[in-house]
N, C-alpha and C. Protein backbone atom coordinates (compact mmCIF):
# COMPACT_ATOMS: atom_id res chain seq x y z
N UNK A 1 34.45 -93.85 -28.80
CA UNK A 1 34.15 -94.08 -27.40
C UNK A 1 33.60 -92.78 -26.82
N UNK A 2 32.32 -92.91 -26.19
CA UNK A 2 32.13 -91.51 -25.52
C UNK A 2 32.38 -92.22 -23.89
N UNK A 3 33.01 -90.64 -23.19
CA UNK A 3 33.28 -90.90 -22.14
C UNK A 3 32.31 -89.56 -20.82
N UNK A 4 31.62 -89.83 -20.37
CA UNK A 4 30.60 -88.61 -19.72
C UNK A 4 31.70 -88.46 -18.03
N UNK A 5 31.02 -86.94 -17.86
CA UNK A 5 31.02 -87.03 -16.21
C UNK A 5 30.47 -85.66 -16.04
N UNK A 6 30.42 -85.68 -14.64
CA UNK A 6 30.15 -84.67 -13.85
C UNK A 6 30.88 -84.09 -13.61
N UNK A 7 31.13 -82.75 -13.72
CA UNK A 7 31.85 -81.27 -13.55
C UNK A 7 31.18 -80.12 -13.36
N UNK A 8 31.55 -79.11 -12.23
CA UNK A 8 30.63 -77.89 -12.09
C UNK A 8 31.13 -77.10 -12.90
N UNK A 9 30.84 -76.11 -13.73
CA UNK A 9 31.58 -74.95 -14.06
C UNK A 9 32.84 -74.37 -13.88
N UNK A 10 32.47 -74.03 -12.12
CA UNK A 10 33.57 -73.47 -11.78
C UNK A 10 34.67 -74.71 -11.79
N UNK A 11 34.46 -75.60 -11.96
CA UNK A 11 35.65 -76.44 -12.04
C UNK A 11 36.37 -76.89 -13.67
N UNK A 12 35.24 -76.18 -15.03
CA UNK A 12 35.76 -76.66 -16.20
C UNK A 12 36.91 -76.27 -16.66
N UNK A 13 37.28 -76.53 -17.46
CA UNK A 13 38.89 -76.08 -18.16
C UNK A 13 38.12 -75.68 -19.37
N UNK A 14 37.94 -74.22 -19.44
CA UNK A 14 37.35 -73.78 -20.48
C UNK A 14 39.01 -73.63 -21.78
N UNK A 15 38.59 -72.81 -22.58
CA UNK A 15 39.74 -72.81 -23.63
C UNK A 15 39.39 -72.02 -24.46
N UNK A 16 40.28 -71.19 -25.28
CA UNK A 16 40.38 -70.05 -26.48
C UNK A 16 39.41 -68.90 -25.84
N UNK A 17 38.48 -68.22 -26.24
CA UNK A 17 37.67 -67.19 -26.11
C UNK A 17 37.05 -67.49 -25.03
N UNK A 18 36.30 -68.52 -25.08
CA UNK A 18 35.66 -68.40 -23.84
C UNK A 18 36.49 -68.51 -22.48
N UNK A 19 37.62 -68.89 -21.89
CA UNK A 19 38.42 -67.98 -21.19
C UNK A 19 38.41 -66.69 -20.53
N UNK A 20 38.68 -65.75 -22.06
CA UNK A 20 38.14 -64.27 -21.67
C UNK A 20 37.00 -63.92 -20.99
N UNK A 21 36.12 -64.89 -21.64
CA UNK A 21 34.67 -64.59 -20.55
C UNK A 21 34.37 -64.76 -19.07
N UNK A 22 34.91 -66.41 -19.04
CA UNK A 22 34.47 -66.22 -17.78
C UNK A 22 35.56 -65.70 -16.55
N UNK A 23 36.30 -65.05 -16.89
CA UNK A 23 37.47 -64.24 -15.70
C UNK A 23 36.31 -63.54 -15.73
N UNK A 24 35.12 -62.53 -16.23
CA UNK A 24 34.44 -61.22 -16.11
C UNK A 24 33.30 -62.34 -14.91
N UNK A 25 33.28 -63.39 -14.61
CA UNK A 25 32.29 -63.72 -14.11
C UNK A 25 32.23 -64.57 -12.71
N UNK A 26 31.35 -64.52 -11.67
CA UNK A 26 31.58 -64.89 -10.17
C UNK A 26 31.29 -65.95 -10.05
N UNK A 27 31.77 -66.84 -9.21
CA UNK A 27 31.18 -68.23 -8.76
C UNK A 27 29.48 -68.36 -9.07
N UNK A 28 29.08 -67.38 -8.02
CA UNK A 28 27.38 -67.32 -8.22
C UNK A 28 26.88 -67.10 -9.26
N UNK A 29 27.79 -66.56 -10.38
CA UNK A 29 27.11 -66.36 -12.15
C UNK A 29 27.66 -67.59 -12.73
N UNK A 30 28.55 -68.41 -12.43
CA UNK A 30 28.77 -69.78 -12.78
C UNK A 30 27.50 -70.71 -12.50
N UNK A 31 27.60 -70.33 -11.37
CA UNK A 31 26.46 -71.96 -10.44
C UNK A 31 24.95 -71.20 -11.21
N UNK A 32 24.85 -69.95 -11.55
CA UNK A 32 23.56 -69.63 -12.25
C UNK A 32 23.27 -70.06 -13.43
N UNK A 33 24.56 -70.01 -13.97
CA UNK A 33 24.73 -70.34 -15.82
C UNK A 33 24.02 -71.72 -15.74
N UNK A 34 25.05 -72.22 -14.62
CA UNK A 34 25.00 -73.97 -14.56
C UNK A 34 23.61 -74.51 -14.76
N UNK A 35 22.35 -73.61 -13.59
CA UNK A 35 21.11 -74.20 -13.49
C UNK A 35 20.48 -74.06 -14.69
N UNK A 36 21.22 -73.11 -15.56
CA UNK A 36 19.72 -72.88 -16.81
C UNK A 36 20.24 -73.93 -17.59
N UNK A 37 21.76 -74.28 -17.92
CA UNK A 37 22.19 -75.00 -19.16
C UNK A 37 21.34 -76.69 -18.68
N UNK A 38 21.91 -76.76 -17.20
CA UNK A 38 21.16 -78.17 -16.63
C UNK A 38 19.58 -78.24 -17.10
N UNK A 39 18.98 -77.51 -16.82
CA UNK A 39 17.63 -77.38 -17.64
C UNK A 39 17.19 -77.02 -18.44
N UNK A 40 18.23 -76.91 -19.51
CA UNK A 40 17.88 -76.47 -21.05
C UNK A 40 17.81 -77.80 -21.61
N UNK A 41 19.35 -78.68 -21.32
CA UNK A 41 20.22 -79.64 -21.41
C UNK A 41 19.95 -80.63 -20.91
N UNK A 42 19.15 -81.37 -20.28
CA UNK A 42 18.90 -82.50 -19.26
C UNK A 42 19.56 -83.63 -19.37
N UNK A 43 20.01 -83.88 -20.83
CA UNK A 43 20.79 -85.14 -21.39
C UNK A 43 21.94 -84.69 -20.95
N UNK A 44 22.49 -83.59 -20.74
CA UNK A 44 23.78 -82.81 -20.90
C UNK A 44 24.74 -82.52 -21.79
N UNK A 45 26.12 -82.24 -21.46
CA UNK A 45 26.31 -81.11 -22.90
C UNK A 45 27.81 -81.53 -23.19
N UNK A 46 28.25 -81.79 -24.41
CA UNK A 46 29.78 -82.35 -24.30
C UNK A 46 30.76 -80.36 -23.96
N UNK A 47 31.48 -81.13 -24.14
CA UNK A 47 32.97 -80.00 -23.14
C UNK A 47 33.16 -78.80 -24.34
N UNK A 48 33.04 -79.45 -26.03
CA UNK A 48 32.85 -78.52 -27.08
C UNK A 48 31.43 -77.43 -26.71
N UNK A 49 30.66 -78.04 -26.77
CA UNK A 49 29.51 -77.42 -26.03
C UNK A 49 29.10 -75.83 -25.50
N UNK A 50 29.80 -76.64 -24.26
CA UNK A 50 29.84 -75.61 -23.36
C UNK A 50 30.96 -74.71 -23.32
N UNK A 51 31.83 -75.10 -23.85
CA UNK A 51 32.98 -74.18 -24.36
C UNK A 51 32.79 -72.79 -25.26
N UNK A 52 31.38 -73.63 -25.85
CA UNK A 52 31.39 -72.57 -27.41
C UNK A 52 30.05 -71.44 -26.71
N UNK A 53 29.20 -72.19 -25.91
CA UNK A 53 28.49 -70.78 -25.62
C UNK A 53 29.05 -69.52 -24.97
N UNK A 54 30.27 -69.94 -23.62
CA UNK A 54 31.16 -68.80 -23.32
C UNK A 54 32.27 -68.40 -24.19
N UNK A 55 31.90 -68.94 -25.17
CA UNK A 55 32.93 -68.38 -26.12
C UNK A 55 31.79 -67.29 -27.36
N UNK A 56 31.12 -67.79 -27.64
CA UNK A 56 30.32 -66.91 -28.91
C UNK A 56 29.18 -66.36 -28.58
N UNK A 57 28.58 -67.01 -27.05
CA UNK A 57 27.79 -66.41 -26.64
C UNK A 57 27.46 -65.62 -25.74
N UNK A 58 27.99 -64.73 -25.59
CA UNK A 58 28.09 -63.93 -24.06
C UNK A 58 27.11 -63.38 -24.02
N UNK A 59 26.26 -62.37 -24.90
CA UNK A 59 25.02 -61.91 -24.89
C UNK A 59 23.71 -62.50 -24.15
N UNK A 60 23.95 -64.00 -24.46
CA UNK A 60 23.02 -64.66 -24.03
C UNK A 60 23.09 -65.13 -22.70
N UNK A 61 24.30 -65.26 -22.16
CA UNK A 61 24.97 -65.34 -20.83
C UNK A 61 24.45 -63.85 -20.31
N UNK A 62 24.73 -62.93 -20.42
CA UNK A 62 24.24 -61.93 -20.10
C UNK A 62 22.95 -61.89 -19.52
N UNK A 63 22.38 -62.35 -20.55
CA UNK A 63 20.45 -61.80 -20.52
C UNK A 63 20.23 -62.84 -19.39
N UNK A 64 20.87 -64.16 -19.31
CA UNK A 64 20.52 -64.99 -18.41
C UNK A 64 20.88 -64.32 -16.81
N UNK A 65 21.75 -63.92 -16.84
CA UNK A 65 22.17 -63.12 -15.47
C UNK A 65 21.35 -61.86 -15.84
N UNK A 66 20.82 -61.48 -16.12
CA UNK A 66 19.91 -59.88 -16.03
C UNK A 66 20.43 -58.35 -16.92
N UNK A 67 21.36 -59.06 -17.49
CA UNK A 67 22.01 -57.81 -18.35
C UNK A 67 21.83 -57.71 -19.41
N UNK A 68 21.58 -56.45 -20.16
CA UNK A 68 21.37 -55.94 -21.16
C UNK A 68 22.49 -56.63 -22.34
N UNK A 69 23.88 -56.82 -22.18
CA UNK A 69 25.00 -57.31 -22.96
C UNK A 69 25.75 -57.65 -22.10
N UNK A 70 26.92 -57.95 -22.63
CA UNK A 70 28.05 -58.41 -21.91
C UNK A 70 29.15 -57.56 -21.45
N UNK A 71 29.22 -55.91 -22.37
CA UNK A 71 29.89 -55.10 -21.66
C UNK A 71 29.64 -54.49 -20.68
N UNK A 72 27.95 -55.02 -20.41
CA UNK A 72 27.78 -54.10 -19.10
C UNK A 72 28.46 -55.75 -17.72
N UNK A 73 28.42 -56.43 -18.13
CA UNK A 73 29.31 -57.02 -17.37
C UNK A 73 31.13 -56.94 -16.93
N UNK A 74 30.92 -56.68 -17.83
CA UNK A 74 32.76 -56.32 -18.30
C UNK A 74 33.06 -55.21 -17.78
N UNK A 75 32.00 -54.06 -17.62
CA UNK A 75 32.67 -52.76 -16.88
C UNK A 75 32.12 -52.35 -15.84
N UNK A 76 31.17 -53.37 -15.01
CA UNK A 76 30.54 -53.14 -14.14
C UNK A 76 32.13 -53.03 -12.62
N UNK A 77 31.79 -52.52 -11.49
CA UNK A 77 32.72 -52.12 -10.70
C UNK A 77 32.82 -52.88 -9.90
């Protein structure tokens, strides 16, 4: 059975690693993430998904918000 819906970011129940990530990150870098995955994704994305890019992909989360990596997110002030 697949079961779909609508959820913003800031409202997912992320899990394991990706966790760690997004505490380093703001509502407005949520709702940013949101617009590129929505238009990468148009069909949209199951909950494994999106789980696993803030989990293995932070780099790329990064570059999407304007940063070089992800520790410059992590130690920014």
């Amino acid at each position: 059975m697949r079961i779909t819906k609508d959820e913003s970011l800031s409202n997912f129940e992320f899990w394991s690693g990706a966790k760690d990530t997004v505490k380093y990150l703001t509502n407005d870098e949520l709702e940013t993430i949101e617009s590129i995955l929505e238009d990468l994704h148009p069909e949209g994305m199951s909950e494994g998904e999106i789980n696993d890019i803030f989990w293995f992909e932070e780099d790329i989360i990064a570059d999407w918000l304007g940063y070089n990596n992800f520790e410059e997110i992590m130690n920014r002030e």
